[in-house]
Protein backbone atom coordinates (compact mmCIF):
# COMPACT_ATOMS: atom_id res chain seq x y z
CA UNK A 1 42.61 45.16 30.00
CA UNK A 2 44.19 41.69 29.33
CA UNK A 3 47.31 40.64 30.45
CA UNK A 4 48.61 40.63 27.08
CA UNK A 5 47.42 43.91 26.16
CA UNK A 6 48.94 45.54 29.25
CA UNK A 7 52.63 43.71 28.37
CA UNK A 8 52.43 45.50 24.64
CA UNK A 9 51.16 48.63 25.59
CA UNK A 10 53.60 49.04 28.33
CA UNK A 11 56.91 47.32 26.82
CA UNK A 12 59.60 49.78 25.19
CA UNK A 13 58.98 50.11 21.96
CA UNK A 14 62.60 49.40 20.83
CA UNK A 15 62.21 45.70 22.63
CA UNK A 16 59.16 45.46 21.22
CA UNK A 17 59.78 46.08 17.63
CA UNK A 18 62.62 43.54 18.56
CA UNK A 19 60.26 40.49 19.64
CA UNK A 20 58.42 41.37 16.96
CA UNK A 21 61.26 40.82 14.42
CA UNK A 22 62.05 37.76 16.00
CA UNK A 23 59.32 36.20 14.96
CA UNK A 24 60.10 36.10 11.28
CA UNK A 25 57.44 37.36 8.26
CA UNK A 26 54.44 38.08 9.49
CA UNK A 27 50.31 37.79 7.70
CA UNK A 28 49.61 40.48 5.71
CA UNK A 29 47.46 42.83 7.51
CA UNK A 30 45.40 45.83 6.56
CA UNK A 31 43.91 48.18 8.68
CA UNK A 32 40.57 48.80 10.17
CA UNK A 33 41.45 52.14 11.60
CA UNK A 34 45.05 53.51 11.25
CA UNK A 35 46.98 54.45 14.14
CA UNK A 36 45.55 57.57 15.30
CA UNK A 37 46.15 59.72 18.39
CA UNK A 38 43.59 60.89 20.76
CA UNK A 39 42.73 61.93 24.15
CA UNK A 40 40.81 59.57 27.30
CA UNK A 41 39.96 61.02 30.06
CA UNK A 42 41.72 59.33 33.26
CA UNK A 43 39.34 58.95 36.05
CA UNK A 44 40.66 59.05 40.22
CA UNK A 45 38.50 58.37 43.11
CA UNK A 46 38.87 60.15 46.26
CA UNK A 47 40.82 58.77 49.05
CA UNK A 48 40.93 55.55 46.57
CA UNK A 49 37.25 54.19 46.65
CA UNK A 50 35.15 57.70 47.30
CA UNK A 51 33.46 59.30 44.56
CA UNK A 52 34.54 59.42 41.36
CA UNK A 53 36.25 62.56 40.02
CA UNK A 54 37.89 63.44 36.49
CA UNK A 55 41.37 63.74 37.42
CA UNK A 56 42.56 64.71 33.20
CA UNK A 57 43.44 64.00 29.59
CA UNK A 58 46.09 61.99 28.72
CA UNK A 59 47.00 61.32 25.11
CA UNK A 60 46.85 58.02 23.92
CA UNK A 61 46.93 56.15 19.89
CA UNK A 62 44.90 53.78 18.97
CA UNK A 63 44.96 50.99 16.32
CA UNK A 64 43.15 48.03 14.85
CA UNK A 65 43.99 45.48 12.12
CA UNK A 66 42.69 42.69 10.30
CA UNK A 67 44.64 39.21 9.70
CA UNK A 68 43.03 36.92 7.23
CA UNK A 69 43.00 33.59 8.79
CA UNK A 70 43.87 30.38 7.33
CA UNK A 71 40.28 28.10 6.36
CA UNK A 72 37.23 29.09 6.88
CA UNK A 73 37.66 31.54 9.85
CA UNK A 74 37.43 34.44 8.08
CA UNK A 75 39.26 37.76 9.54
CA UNK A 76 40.83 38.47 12.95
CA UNK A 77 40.79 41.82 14.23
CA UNK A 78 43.73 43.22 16.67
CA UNK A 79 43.27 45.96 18.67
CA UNK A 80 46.73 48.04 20.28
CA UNK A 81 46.03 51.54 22.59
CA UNK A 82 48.92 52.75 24.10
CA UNK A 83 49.61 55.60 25.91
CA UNK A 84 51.43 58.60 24.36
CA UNK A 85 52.03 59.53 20.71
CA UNK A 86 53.93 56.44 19.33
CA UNK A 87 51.34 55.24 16.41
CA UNK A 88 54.25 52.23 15.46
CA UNK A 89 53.82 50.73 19.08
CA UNK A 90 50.24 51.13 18.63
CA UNK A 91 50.58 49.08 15.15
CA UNK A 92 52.87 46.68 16.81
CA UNK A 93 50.81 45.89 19.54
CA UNK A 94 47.59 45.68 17.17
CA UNK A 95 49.36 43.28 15.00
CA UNK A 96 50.55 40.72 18.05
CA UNK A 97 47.20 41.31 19.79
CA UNK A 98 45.77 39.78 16.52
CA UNK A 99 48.44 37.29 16.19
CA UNK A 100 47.38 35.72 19.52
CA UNK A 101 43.58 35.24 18.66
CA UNK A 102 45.10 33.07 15.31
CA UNK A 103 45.36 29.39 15.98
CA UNK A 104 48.39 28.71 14.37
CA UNK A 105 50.19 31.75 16.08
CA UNK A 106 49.42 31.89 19.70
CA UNK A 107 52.09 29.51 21.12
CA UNK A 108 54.93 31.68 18.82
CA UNK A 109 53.44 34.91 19.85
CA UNK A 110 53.28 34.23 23.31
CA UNK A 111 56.56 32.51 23.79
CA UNK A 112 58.90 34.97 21.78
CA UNK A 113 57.00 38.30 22.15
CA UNK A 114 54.95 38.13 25.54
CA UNK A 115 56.73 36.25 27.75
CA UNK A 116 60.10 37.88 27.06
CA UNK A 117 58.40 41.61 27.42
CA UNK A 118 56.43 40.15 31.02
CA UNK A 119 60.17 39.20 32.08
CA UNK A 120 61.82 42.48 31.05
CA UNK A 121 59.06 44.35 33.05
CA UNK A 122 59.20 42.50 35.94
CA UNK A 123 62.95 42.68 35.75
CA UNK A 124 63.05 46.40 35.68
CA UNK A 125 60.40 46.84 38.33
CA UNK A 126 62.35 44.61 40.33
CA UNK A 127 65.60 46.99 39.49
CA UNK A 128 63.58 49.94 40.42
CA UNK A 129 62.38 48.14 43.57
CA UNK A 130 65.84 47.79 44.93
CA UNK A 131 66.84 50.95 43.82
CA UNK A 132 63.98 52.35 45.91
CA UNK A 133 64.93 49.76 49.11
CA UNK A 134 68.48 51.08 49.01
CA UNK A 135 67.70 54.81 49.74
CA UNK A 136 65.12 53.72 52.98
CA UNK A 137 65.29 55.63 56.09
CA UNK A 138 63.51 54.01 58.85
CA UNK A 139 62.68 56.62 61.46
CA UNK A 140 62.17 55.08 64.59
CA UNK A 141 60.60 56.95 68.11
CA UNK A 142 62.21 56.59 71.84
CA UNK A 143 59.64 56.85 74.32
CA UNK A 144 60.66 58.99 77.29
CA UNK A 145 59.88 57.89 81.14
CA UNK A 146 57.81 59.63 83.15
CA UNK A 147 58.72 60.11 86.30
């Protein structure tokens, strides 16, 4: 998964619906498949890089649009999964995913969706991170002497 996938499948879907409003009127887009929900099956590995082992389902929605582009470049296509049932932030994410393959859209996209979701995530992972450092116990052991 790209970076830029990863930020609009993982940002709230409140903030991103907000980003998304912020940058203005959009293309028309239609889809190519509607936002439908589904199962993948999430794969573990023992002790991290053993054999591979089905570990479950989780549900995830999936999404893809086409933009028309400006000339002669025809259609872009923009593809949004995201995990759980929410087949708006699956839309959402299809229609910036799209956004950022079109030429005149990119630098918008990425500068008032992407970059603002990357720094909210890091932000709260950084919140969580010190939340987590706060409640440390260090355990240390006192060797005894022998005599």
């Amino acid at each position: 998964m790209n970076r830029h996938a990863a930020v609009l499948a993982k940002a709230p879907l409140g903030l991103l619906e907000g980003r998304v409003k912020a940058l203005g009127t959009l293309p028309e887009y239609g889809f190519l498949r509607s936002p439908e929900i589904g199962l993948a099956m999430v794969r573990g590995r023992a002790e991290g890089n053993g054999q591979p082992f089905n570990l479950g389902e989780m549900t995830i929605t999936r999404c893809v649009v086409t933009l028309s582009a400006d000339g002669a470049n025809g259609e872009i296509s923009g593809f949004g999964y995201v995990a759980g049932r929410s087949q708006r932030h699956a839309e959402l994410a299809a229609v910036c995913d799209g956004l950022l393959q079109h030429p005149g859209w990119q630098d918008t996209v990425q500068t008032l969706v992407i970059d603002p979701l990357a720094a909210a995530a890091e932000e709260k992972q950084a919140k969580e991170a010190a939340e987590v450092e706060s409640t440390r116990v260090n355990f240390f052991t006192l060797l005894r002497g022998e005599s």
